[in-house]
N, C-alpha and C. Protein backbone atom coordinates (compact mmCIF):
# COMPACT_ATOMS: atom_id res chain seq x y z
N UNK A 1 -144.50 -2.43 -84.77
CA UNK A 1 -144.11 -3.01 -83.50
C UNK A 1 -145.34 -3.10 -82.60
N UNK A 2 -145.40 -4.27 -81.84
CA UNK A 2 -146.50 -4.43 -81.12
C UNK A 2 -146.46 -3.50 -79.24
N UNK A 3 -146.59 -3.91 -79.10
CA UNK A 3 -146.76 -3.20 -77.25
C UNK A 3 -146.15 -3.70 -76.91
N UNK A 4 -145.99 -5.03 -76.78
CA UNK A 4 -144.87 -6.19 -75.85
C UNK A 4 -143.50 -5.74 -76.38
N UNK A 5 -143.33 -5.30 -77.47
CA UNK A 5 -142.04 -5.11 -77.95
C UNK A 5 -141.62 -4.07 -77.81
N UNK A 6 -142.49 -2.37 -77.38
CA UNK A 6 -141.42 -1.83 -77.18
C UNK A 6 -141.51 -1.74 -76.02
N UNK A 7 -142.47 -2.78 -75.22
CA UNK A 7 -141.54 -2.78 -73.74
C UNK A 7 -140.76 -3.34 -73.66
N UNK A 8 -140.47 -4.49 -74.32
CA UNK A 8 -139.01 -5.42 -74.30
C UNK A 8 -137.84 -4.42 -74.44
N UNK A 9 -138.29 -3.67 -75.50
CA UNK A 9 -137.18 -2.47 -76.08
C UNK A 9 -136.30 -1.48 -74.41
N UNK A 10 -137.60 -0.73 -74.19
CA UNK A 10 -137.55 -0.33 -73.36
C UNK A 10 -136.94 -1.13 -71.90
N UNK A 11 -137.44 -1.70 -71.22
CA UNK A 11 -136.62 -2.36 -70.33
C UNK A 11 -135.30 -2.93 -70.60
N UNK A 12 -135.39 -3.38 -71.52
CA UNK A 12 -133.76 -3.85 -72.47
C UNK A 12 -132.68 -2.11 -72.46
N UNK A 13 -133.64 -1.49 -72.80
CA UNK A 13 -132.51 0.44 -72.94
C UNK A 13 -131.84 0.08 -71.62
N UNK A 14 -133.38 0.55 -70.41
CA UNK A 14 -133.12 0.83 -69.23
C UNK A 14 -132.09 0.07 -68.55
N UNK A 15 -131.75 -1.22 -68.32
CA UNK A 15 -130.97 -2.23 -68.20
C UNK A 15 -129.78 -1.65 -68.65
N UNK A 16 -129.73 -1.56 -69.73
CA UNK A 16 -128.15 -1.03 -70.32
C UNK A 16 -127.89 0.18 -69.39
N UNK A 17 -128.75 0.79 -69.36
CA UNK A 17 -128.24 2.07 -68.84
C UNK A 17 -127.93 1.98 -67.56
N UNK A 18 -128.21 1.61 -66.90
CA UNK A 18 -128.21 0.78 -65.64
C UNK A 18 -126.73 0.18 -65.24
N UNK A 19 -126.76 -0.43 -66.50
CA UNK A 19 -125.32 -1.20 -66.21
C UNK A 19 -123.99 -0.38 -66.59
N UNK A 20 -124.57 0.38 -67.80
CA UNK A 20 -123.27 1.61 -68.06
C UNK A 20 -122.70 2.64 -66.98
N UNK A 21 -123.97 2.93 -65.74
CA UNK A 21 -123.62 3.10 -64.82
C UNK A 21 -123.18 2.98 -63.93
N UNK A 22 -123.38 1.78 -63.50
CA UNK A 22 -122.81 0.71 -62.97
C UNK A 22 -121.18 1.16 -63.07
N UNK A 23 -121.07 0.38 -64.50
CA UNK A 23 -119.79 0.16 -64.94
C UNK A 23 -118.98 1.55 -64.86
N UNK A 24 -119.12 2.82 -65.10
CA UNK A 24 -118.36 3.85 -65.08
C UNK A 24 -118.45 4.73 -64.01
N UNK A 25 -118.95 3.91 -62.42
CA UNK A 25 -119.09 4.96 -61.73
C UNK A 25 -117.88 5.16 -60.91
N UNK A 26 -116.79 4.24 -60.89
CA UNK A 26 -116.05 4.72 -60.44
C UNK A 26 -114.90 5.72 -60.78
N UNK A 27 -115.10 5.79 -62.31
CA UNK A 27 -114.43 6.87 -62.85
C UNK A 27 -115.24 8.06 -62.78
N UNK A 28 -116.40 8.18 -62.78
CA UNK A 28 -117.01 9.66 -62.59
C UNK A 28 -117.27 10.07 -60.88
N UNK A 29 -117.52 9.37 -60.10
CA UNK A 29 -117.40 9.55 -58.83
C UNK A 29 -115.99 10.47 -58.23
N UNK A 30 -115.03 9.59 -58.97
CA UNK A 30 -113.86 10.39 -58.21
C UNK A 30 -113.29 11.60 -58.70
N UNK A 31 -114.34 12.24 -59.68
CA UNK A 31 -113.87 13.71 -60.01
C UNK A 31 -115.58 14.33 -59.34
N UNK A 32 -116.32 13.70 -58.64
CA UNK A 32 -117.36 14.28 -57.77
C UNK A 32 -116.88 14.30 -57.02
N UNK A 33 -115.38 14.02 -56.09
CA UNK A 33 -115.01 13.99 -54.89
C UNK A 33 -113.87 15.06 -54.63
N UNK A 34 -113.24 15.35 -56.19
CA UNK A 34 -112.17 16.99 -56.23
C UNK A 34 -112.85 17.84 -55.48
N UNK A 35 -112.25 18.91 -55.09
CA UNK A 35 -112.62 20.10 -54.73
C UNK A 35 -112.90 21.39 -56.06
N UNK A 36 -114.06 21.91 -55.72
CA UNK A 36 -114.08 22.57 -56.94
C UNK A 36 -113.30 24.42 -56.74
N UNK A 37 -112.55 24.34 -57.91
CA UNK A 37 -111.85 25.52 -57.56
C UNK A 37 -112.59 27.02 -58.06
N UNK A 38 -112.38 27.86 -57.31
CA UNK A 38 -113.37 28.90 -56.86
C UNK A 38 -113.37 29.93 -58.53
N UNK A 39 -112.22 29.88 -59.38
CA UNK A 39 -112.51 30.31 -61.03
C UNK A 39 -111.81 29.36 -61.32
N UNK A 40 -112.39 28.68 -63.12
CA UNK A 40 -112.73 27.75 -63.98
C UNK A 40 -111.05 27.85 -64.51
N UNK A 41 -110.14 29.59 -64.39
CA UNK A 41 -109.03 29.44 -64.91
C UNK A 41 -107.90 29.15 -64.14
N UNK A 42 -107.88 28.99 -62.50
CA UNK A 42 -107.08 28.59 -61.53
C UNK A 42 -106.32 27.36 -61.76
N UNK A 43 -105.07 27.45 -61.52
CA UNK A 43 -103.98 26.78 -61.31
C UNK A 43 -103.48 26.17 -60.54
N UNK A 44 -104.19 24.63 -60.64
CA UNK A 44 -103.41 23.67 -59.12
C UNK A 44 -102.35 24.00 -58.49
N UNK A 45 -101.61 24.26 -59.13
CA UNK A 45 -100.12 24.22 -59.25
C UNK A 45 -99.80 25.81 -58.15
N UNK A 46 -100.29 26.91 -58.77
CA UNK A 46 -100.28 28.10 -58.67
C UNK A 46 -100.93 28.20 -57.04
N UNK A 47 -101.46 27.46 -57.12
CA UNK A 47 -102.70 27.72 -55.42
C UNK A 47 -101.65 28.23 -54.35
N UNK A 48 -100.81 27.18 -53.71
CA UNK A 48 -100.09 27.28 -52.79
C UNK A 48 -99.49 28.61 -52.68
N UNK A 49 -99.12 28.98 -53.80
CA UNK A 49 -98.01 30.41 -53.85
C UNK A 49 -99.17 31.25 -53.57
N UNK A 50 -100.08 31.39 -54.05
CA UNK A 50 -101.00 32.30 -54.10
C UNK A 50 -101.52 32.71 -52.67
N UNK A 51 -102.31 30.98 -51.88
CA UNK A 51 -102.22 31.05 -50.79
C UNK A 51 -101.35 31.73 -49.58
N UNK A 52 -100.29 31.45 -49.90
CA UNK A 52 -98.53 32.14 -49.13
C UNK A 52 -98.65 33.43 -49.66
N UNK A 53 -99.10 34.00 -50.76
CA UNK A 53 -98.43 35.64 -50.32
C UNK A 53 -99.92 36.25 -49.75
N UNK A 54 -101.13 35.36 -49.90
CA UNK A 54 -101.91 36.48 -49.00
C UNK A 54 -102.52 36.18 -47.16
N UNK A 55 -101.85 36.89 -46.47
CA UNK A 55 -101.95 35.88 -45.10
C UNK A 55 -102.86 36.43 -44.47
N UNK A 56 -104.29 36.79 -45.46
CA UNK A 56 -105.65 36.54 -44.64
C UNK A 56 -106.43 35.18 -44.34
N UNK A 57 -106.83 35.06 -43.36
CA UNK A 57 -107.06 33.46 -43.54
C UNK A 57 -108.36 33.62 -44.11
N UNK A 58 -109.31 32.50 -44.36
CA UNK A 58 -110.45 32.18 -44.80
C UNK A 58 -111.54 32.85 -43.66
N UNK A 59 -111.10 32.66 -42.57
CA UNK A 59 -112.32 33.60 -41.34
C UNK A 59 -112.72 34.60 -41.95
N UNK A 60 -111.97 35.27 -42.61
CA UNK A 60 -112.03 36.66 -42.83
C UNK A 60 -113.20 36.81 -43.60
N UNK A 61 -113.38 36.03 -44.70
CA UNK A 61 -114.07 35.99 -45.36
C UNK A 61 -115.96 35.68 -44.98
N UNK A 62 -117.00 36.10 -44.71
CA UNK A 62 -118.17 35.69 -44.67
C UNK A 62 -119.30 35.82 -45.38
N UNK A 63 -120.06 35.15 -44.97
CA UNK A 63 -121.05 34.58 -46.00
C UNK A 63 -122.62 34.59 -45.62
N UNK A 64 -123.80 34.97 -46.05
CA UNK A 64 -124.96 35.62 -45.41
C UNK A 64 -125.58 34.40 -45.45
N UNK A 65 -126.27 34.26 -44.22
CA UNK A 65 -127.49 32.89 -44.18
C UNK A 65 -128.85 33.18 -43.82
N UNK A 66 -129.81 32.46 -44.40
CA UNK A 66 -130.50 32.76 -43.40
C UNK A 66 -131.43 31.02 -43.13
N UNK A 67 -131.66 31.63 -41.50
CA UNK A 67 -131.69 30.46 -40.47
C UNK A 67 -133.36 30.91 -39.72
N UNK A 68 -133.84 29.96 -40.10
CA UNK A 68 -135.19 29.71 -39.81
C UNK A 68 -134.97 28.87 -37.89
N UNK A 69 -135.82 29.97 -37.02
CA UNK A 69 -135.63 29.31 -35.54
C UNK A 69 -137.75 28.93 -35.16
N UNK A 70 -138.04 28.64 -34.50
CA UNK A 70 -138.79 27.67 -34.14
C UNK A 70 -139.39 29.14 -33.21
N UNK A 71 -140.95 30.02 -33.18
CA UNK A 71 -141.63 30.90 -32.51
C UNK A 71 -142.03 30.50 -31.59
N UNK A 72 -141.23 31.81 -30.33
CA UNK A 72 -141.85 31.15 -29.15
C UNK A 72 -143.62 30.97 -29.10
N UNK A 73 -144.25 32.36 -29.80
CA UNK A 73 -145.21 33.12 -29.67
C UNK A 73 -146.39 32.56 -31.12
N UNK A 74 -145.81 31.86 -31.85
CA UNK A 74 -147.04 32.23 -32.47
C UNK A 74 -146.24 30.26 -33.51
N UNK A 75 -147.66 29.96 -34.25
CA UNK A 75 -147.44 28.41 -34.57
C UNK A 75 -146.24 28.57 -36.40
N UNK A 76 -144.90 28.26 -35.94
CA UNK A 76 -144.28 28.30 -37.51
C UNK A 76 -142.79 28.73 -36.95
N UNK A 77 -142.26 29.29 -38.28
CA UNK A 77 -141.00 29.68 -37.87
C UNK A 77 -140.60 31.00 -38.40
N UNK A 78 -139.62 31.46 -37.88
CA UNK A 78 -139.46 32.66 -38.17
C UNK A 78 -137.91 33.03 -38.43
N UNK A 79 -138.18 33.74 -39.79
CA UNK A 79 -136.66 33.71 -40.59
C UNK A 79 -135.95 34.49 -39.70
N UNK A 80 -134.49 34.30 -39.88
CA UNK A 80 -133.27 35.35 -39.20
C UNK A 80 -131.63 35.59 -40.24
N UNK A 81 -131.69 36.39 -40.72
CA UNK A 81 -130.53 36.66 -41.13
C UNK A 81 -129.26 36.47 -40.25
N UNK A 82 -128.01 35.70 -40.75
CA UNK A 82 -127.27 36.00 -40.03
C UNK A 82 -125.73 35.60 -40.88
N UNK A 83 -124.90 35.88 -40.82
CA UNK A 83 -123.53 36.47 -41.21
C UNK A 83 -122.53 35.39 -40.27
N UNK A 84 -121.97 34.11 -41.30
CA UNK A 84 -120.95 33.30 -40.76
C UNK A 84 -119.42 33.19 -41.59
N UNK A 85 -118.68 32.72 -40.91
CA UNK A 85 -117.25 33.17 -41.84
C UNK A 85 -117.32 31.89 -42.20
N UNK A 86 -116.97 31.69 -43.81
CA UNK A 86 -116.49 31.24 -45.15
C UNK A 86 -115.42 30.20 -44.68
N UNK A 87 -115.82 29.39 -44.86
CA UNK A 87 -114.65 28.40 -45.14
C UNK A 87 -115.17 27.38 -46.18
N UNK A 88 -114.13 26.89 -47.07
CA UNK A 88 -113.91 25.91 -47.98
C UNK A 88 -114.86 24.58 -47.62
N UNK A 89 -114.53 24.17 -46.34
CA UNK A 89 -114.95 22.96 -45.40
C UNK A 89 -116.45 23.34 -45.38
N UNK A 90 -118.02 22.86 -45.44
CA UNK A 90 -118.90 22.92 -44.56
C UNK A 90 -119.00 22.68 -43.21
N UNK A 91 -118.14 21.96 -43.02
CA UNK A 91 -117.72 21.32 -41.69
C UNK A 91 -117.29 22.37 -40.70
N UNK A 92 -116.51 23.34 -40.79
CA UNK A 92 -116.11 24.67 -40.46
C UNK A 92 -116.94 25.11 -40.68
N UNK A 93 -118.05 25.56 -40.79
CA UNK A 93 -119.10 26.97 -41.01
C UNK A 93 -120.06 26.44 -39.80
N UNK A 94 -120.06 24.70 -40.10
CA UNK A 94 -121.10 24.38 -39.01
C UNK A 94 -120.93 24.80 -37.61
N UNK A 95 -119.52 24.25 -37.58
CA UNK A 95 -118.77 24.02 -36.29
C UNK A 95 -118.83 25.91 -35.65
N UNK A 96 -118.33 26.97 -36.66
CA UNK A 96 -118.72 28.20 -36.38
C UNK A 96 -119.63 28.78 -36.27
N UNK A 97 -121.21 27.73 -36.84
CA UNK A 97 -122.20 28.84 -36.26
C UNK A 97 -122.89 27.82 -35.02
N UNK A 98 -122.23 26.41 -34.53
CA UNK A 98 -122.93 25.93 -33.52
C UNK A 98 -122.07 26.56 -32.21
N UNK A 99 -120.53 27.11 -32.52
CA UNK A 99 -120.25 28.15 -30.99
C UNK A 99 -120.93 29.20 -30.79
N UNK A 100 -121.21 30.23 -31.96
CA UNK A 100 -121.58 31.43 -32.06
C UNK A 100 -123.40 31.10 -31.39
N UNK A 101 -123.84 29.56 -31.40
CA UNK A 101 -125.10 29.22 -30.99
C UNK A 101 -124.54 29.34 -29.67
N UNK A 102 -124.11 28.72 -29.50
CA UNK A 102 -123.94 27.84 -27.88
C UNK A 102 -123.25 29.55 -27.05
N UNK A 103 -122.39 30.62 -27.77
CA UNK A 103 -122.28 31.44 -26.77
C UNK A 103 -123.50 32.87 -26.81
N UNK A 104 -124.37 32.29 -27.78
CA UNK A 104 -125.42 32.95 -27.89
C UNK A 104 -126.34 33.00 -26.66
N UNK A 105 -126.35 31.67 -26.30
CA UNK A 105 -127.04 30.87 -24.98
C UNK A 105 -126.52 31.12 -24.01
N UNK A 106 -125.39 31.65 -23.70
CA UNK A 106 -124.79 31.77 -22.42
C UNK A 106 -124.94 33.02 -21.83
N UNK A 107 -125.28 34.29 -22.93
CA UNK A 107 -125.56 35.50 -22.74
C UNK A 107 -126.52 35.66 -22.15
């Protein structure tokens, strides 16, 4: 095989692959959009009940971060540990550590 040919080859793969993607992304996308359940042996089905007999909520639960803030004193940043409650949502953790900011500020 010459050079021209296995670039033909090659761009010819890539193309396919390209298009196989294309073509099957809407079936693999929408199991990137499930929620992933917290063990591999959990039971859709089972959740709800499970949920109902234990009536701690998700607050309860937290989760260690750490959060890099901006030195008053010296050029960089400087790490900070800090401890936010767990929720399923990212959306909720944000929303809980931008009050826990904002009544940080008020102190």
């Amino acid at each position: 095989m010459t050079a021209r040919t296995v670039n033909l080859l090659t761009v010819a793969s890539l193309m396919g692959l390209l298009g196989a993607l294309t073509l099957t992304a809407p079936r693999w996308a929408r199991l990137m959009r499930q929620p992933v359940s917290a063990l591999p042996d959990d039971d859709p089905a089972s959740a709800p009940a499970a949920t109902a007999a234990s009536p701690e909520p998700d607050a309860e639960r937290t989760i260690s971060v750490k959060l890099y803030f901006e030195s008053p004193d010296l050029f960089g940043l400087l790490p900070e540990d800090r401890s936010l409650p767990f929720s399923v949502e990212l959306s909720r953790q944000l929303r809980a550590r931008l009050a826990a900011s904002e009544a940080e500020r008020r102190l």
